[in-house]
N, C-alpha and C. Protein backbone atom coordinates (compact mmCIF):
# COMPACT_ATOMS: atom_id res chain seq x y z
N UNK A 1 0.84 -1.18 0.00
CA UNK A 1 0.00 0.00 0.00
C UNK A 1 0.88 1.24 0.00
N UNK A 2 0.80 2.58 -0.85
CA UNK A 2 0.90 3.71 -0.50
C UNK A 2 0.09 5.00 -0.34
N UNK A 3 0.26 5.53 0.56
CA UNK A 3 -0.58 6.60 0.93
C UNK A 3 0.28 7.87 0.62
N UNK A 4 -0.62 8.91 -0.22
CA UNK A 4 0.32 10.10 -0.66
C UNK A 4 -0.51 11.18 0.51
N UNK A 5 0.66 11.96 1.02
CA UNK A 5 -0.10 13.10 1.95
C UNK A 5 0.80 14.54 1.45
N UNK A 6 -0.24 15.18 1.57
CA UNK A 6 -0.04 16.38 0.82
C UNK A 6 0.42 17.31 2.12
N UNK A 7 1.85 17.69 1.85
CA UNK A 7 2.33 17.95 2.80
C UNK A 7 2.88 19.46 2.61
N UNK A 8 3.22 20.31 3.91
CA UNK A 8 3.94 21.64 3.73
C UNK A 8 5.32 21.41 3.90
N UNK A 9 5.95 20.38 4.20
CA UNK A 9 7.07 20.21 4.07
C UNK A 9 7.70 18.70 3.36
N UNK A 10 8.91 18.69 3.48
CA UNK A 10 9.66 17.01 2.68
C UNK A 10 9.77 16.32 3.90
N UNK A 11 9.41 16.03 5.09
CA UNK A 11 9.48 15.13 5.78
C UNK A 11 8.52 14.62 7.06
N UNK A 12 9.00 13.77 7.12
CA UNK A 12 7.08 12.71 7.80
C UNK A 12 7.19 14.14 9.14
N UNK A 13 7.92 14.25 9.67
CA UNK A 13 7.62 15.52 11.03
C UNK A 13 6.74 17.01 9.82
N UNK A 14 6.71 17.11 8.99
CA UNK A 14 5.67 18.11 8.43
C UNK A 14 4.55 18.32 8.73
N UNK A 15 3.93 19.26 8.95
CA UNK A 15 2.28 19.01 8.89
C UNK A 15 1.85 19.18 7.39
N UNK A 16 0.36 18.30 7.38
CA UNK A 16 -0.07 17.92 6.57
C UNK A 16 -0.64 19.22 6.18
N UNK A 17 -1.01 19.58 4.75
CA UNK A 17 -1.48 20.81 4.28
C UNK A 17 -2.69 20.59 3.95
N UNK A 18 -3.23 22.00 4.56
CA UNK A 18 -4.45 22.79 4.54
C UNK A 18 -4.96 23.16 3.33
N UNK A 19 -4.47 23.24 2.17
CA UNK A 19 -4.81 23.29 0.79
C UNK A 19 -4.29 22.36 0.11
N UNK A 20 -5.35 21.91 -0.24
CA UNK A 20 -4.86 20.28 -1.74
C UNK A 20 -4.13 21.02 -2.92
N UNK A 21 -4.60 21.79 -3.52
CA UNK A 21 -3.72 22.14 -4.54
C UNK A 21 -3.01 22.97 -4.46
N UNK A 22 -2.22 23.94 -3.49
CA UNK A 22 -1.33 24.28 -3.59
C UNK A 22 -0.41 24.19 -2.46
N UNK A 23 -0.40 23.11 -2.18
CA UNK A 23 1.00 22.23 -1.03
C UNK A 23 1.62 22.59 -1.70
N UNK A 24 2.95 22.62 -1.25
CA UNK A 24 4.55 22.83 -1.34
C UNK A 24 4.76 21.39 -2.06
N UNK A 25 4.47 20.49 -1.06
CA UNK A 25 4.89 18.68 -1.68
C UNK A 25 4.05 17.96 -1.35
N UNK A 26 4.19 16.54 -2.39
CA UNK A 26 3.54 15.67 -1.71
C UNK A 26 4.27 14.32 -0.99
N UNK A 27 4.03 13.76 0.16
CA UNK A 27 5.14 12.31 0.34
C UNK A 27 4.04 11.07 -0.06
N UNK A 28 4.74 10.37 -0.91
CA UNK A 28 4.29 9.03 -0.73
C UNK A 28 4.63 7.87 -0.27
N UNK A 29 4.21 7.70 0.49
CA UNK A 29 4.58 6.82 2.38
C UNK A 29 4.50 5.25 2.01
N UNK A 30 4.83 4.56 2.15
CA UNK A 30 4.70 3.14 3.25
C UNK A 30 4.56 3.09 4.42
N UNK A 31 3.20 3.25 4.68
CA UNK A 31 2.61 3.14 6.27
C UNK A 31 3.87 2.03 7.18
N UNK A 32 4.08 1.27 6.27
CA UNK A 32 4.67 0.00 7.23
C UNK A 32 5.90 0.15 7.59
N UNK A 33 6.32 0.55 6.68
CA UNK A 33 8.26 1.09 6.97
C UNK A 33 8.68 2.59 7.00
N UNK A 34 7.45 3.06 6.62
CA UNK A 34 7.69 4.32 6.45
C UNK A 34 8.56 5.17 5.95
N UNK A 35 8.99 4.39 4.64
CA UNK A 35 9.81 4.62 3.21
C UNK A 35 9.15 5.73 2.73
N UNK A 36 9.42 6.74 2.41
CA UNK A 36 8.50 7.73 1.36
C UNK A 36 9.71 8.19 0.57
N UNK A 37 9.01 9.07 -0.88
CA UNK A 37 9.78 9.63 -1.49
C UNK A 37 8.73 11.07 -1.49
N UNK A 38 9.47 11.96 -2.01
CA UNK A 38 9.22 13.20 -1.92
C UNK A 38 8.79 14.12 -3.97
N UNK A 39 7.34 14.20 -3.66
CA UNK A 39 7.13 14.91 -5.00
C UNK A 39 6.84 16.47 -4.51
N UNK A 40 7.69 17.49 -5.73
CA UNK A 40 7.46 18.92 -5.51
C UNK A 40 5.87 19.15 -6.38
N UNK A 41 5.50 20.19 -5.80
CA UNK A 41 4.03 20.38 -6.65
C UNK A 41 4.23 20.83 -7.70
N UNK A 42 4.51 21.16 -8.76
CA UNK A 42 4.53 21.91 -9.63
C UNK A 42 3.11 22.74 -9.80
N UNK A 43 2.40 22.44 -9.27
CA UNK A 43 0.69 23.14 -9.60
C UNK A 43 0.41 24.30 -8.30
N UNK A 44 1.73 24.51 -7.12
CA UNK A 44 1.68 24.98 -6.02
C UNK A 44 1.11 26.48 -6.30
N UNK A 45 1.58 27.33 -7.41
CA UNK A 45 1.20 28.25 -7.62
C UNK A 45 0.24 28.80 -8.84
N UNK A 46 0.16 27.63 -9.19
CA UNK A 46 -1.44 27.88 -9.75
C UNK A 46 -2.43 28.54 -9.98
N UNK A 47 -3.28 29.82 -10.45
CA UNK A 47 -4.51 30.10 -10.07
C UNK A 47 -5.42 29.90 -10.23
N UNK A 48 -6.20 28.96 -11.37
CA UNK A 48 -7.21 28.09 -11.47
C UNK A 48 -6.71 26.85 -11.41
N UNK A 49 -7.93 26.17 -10.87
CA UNK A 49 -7.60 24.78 -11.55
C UNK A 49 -6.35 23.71 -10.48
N UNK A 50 -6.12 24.27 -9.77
CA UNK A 50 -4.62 23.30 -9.09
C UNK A 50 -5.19 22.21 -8.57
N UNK A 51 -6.48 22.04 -7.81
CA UNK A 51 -6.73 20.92 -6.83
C UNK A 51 -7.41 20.07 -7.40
N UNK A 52 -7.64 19.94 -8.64
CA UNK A 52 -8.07 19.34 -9.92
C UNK A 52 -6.48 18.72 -10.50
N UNK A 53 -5.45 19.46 -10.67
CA UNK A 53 -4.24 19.05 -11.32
C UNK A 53 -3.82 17.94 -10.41
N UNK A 54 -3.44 19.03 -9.89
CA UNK A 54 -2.95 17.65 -8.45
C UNK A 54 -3.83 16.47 -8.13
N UNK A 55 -5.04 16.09 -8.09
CA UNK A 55 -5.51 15.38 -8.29
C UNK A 55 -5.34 14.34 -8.87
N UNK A 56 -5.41 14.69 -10.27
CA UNK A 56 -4.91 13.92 -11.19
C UNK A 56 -3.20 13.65 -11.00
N UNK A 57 -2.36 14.10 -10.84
CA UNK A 57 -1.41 14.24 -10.84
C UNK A 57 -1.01 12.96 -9.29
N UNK A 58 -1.56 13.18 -8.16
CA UNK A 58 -1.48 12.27 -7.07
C UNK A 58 -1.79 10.56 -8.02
N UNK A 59 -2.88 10.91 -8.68
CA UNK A 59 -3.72 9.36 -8.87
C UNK A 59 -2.69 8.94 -9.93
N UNK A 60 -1.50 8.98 -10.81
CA UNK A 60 -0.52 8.85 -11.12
C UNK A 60 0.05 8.40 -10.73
N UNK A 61 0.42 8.87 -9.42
CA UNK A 61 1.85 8.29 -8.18
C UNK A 61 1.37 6.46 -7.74
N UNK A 62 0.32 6.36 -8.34
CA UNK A 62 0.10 4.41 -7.81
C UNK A 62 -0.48 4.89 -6.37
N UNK A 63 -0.79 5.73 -5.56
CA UNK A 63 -1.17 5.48 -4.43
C UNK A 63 -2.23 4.72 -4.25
N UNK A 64 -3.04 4.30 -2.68
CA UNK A 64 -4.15 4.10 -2.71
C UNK A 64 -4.70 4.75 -1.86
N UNK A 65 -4.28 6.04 -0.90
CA UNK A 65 -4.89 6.37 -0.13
C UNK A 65 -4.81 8.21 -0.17
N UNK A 66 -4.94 9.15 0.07
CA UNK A 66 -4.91 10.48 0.40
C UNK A 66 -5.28 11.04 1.40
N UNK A 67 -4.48 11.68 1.75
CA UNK A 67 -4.36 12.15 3.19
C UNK A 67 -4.34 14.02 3.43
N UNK A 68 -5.02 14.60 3.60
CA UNK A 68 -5.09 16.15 3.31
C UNK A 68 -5.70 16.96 4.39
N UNK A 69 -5.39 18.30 4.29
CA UNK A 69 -6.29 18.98 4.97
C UNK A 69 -7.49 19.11 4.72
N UNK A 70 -7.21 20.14 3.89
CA UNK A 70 -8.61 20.57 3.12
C UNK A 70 -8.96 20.07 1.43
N UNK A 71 -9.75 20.50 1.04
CA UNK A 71 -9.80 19.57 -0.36
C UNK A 71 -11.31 19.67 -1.29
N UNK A 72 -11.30 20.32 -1.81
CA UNK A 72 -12.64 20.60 -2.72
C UNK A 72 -13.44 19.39 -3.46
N UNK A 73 -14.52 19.67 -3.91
CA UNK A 73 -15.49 18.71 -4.41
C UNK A 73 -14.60 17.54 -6.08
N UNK A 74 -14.15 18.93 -6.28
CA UNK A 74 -13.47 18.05 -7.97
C UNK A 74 -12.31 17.72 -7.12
N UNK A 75 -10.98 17.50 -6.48
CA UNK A 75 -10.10 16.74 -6.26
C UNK A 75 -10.94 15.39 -5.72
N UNK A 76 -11.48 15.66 -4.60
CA UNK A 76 -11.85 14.29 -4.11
C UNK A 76 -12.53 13.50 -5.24
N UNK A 77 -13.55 13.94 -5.97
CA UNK A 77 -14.56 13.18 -7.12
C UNK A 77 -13.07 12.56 -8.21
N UNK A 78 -11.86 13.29 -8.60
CA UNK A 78 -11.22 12.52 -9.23
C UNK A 78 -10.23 11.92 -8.51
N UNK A 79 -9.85 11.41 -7.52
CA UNK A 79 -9.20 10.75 -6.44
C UNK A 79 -10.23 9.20 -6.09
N UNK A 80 -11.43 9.58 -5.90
CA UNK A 80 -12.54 8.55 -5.44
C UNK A 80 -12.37 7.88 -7.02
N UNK A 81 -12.77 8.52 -7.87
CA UNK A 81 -12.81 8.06 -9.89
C UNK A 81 -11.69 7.05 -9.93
N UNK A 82 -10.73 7.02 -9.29
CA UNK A 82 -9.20 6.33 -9.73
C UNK A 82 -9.14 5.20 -8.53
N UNK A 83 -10.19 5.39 -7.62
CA UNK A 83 -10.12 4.16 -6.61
C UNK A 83 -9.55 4.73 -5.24
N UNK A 84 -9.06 5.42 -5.08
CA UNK A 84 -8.33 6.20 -4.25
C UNK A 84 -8.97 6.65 -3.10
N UNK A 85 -9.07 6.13 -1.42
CA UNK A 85 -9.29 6.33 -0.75
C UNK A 85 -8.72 7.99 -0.40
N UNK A 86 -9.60 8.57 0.02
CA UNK A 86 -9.71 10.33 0.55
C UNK A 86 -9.57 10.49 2.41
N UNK A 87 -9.29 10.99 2.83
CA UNK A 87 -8.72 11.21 4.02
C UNK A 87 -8.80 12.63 4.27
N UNK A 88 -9.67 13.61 4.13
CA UNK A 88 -9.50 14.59 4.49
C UNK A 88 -10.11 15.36 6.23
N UNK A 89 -10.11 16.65 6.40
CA UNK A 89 -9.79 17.37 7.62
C UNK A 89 -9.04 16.64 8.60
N UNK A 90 -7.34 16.62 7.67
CA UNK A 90 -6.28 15.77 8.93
C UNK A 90 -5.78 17.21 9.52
N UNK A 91 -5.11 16.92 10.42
CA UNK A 91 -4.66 17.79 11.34
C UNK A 91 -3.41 17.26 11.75
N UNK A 92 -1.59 17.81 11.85
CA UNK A 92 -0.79 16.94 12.28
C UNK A 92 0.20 16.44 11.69
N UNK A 93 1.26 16.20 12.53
CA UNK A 93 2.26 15.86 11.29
C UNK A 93 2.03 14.37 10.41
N UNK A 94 2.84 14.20 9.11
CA UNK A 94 2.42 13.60 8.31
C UNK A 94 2.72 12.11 8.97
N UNK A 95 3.68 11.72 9.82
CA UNK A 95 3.44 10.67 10.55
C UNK A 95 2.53 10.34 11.30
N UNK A 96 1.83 11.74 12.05
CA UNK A 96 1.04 11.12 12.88
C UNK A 96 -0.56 10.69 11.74
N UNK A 97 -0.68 11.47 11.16
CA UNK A 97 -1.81 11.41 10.05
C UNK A 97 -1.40 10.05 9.44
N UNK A 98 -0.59 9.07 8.93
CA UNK A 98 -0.09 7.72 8.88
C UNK A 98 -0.80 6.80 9.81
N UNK A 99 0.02 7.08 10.85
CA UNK A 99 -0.63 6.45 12.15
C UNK A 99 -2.17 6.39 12.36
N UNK A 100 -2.49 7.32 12.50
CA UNK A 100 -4.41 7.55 12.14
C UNK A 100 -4.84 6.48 11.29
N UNK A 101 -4.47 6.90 10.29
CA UNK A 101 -5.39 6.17 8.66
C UNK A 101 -5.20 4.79 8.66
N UNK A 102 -3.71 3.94 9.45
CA UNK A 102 -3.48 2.82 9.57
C UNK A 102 -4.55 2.49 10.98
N UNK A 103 -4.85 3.18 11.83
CA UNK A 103 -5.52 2.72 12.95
C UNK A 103 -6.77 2.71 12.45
N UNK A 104 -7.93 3.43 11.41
CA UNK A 104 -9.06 3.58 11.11
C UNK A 104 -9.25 2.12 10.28
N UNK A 105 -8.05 1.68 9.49
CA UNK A 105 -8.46 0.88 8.49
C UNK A 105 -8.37 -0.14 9.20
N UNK A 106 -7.48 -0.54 9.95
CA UNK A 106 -7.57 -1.80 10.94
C UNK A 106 -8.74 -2.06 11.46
N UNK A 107 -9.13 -0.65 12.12
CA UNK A 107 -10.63 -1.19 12.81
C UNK A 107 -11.30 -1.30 11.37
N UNK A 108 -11.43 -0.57 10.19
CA UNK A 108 -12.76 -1.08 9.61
C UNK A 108 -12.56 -2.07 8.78
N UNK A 109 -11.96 -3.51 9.19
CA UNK A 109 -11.55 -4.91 8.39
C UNK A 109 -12.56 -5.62 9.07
């Protein structure tokens, strides 16, 4: 499994960002080892249209999960479109938001 979290900084101590489309980065994690690599946004400064790009642009990276602050109607609708579990109003650094999403899915097996 990877989970991409849209982050204000390059490392799991970051907090997770408050705007989907114009984060700084995104990490895409291995909950289990907590391997990530680090994507820059290119859509960060954007003025139409970013949380739609990125969107698309996340569902690319192979993830299966998303992890965000905030997040409008068209990112999530093309995130959900690609299979892609949504995770939004996180709060926290991007480890602890990990930790969360691995504790929610456990319980809902």
């Amino acid at each position: 499994m990877k989970v991409g979290v849209v982050s204000e900084g390059d490392s799991l101590d970051s907090f997770v960002a408050e705007d989907f489309g114009h984060a700084p980065f995104f990490l895409v994690v291995d909950p289990e080892t907590l391997d990530y690599s680090v994507v820059k946004n290119e859509f960060a400064d954007s003025v139409e249209g970013a949380g739609m790009k990125v969107a698309e642009a996340i569902a690319s990276l192979g993830v299966d999960a998303v992890i965000v602050g905030g997040i409008g109607s068209h990112g999530v609708h093309i995130l959900e479109k690609a299979g892609i579990r949504v995770s939004y109003d996180e709060e926290g650094t991007v480890e602890e938001c990990i930790d969360a999403l691995k504790r929610r899915m456990a319980r809902d097996r």
